[in-house]
C-alpha atoms as a PDB file:
ATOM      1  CA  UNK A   1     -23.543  36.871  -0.126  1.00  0.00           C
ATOM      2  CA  UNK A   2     -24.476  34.378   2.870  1.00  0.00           C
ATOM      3  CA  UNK A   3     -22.578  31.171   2.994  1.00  0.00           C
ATOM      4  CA  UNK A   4     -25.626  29.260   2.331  1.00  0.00           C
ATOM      5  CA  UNK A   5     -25.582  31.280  -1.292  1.00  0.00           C
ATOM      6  CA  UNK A   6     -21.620  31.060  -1.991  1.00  0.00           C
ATOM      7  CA  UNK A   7     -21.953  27.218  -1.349  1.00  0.00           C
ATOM      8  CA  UNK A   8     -24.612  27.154  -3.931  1.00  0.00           C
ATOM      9  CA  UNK A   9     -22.852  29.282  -6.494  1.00  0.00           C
ATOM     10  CA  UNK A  10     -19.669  27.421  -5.995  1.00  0.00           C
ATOM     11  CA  UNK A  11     -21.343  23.981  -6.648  1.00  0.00           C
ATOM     12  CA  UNK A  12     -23.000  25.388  -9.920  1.00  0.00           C
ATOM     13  CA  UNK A  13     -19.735  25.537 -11.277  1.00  0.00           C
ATOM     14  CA  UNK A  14     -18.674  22.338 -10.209  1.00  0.00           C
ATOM     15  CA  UNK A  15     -18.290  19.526 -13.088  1.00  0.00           C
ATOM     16  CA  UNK A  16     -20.614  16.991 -12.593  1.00  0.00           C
ATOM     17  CA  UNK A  17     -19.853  13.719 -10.003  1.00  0.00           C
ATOM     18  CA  UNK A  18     -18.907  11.487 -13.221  1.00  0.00           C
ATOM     19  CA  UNK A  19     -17.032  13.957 -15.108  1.00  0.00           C
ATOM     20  CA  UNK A  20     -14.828  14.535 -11.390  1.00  0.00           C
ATOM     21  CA  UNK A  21     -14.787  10.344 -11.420  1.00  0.00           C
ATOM     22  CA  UNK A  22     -12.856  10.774 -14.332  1.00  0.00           C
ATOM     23  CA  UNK A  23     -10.449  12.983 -13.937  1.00  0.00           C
ATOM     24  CA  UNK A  24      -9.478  11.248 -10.378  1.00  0.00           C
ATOM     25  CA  UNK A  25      -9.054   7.687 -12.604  1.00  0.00           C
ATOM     26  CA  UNK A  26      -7.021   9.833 -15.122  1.00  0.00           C
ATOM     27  CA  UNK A  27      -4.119  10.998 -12.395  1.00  0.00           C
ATOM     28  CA  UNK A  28      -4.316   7.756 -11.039  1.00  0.00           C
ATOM     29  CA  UNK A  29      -2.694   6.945 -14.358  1.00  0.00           C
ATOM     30  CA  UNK A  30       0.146   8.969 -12.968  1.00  0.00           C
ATOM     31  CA  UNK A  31       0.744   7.995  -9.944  1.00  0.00           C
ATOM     32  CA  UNK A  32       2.339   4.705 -10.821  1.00  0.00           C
ATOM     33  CA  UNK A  33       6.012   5.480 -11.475  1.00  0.00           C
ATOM     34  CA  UNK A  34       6.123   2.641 -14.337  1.00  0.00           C
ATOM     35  CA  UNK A  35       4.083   4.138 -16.107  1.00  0.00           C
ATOM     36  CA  UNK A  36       4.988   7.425 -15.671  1.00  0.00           C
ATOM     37  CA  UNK A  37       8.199   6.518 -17.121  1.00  0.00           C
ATOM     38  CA  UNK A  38       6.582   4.646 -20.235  1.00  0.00           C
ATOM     39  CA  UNK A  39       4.809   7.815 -20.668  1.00  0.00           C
ATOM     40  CA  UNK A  40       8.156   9.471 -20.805  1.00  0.00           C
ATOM     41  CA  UNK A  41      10.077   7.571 -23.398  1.00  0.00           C
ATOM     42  CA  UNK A  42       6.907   7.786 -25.528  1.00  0.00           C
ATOM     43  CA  UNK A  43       7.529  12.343 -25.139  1.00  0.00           C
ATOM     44  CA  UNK A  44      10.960  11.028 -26.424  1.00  0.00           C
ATOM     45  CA  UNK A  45       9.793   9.152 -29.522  1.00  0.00           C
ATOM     46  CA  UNK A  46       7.223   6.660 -30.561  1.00  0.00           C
ATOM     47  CA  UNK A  47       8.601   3.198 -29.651  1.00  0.00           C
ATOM     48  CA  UNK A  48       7.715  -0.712 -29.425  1.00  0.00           C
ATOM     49  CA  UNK A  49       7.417  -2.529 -26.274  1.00  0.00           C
ATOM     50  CA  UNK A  50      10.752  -4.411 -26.562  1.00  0.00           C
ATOM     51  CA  UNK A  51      11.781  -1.029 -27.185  1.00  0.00           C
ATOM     52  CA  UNK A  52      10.301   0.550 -24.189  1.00  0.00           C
ATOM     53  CA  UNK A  53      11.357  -2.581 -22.432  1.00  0.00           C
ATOM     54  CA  UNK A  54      14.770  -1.982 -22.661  1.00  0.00           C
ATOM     55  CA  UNK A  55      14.676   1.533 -21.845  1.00  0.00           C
ATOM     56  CA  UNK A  56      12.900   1.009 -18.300  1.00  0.00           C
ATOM     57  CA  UNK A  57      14.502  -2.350 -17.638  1.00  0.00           C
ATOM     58  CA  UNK A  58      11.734  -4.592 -17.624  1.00  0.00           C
ATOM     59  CA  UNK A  59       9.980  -7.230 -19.134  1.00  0.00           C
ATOM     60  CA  UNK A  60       7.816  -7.223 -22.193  1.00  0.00           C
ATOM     61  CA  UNK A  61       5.077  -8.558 -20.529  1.00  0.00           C
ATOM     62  CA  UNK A  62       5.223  -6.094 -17.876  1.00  0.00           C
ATOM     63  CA  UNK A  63       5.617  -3.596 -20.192  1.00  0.00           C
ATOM     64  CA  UNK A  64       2.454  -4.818 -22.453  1.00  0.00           C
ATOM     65  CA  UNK A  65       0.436  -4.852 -19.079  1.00  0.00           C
ATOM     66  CA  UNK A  66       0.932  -1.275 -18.420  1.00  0.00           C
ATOM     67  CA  UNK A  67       0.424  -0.423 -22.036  1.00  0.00           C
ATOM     68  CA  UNK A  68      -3.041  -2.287 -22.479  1.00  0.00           C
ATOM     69  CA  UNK A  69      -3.849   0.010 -18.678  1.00  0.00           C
ATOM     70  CA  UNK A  70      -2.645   3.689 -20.618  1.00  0.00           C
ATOM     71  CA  UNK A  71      -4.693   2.610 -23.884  1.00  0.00           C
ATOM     72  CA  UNK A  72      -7.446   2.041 -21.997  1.00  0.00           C
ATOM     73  CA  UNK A  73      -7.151   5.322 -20.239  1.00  0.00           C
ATOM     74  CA  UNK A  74      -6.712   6.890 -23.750  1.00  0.00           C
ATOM     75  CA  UNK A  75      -3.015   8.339 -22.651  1.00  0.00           C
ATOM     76  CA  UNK A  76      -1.597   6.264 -25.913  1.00  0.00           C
ATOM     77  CA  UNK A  77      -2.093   4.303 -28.954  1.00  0.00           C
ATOM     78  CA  UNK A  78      -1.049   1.571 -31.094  1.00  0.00           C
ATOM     79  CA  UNK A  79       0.010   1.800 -34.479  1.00  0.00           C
ATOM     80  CA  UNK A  80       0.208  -1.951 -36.156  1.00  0.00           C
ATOM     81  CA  UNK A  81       3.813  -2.151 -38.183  1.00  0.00           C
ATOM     82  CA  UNK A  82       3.650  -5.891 -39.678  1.00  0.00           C
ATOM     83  CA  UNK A  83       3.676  -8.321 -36.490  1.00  0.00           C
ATOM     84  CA  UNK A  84       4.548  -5.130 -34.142  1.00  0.00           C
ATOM     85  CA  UNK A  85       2.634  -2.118 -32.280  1.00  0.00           C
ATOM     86  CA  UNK A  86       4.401   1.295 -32.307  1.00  0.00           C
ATOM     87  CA  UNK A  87       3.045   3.225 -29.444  1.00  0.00           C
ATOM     88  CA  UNK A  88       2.688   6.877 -29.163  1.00  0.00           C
ATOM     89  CA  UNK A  89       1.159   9.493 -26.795  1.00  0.00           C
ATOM     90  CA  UNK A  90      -2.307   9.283 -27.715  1.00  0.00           C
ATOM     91  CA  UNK A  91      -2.576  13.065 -28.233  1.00  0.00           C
ATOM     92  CA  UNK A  92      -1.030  16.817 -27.403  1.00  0.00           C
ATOM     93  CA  UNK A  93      -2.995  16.696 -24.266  1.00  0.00           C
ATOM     94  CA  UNK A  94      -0.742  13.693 -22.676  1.00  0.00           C
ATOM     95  CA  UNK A  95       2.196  15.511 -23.234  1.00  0.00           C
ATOM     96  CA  UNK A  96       1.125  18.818 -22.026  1.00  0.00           C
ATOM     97  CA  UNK A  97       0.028  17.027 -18.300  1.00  0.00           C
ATOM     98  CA  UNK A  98       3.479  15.414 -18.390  1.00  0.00           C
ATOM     99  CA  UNK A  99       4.997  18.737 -19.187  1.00  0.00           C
ATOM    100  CA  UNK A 100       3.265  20.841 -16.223  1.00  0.00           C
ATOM    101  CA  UNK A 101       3.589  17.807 -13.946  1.00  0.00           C
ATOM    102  CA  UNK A 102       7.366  17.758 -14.314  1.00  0.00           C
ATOM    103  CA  UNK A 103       7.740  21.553 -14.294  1.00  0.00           C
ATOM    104  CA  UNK A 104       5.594  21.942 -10.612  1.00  0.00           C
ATOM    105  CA  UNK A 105       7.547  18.673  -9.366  1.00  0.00           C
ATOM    106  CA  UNK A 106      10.653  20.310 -10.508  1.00  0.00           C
ATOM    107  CA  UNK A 107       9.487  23.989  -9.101  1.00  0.00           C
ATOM    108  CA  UNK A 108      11.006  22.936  -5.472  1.00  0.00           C
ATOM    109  CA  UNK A 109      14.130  21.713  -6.627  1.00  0.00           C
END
């Protein structure tokens, strides 16, 4: 096979340019270390933002910022409970990319 023919080949298996936009918005999720660690207490149990708040040390605005960013990124949800949200991991697949991320970060230690 010619490199002219492998290039092709390779690029037919290639998602598509907006799928691959995606996915580079979704780890960009990650790479903020606040929310990484939202994302964490949320693996730990479902939680409210004074909640999370607490845990991380920061505001509840701050917290509700970030929040409003992972919903919108579909990485959790919000439960209404009377005047309060409970958020949660929006489903198995968030927990699994914080699992694998943590075990190849942790691979080196």
């Amino acid at each position: 096979m010619d490199e002219k023919t492998a290039g092709a080949d390779i690029r037919a298996h290639l998602p598509d340019d907006e799928t691959l936009y995606e996915l580079a918005n979704l780890f960009k999720m990650f790479g903020d270390p606040t929310r990484a660690k939202i994302l964490s207490c949320l693996q730990v149990r479902d939680l409210y933002v004074g909640e999370i708040a607490e845990a991380i040390g920061m505001s509840d605005s701050a917290v509700s910022h970030h929040l409003r960013v992972l919903r919108g990124a579909k990485l959790v949800k919000g439960t209404k409970e009377g005047k309060e949200v409970r958020y949660s991991l929006d489903d198995d697949h968030v927990t699994k990319i914080m699992e694998y991320g943590l075990t190849h970060v942790n691979e080196g230690k």
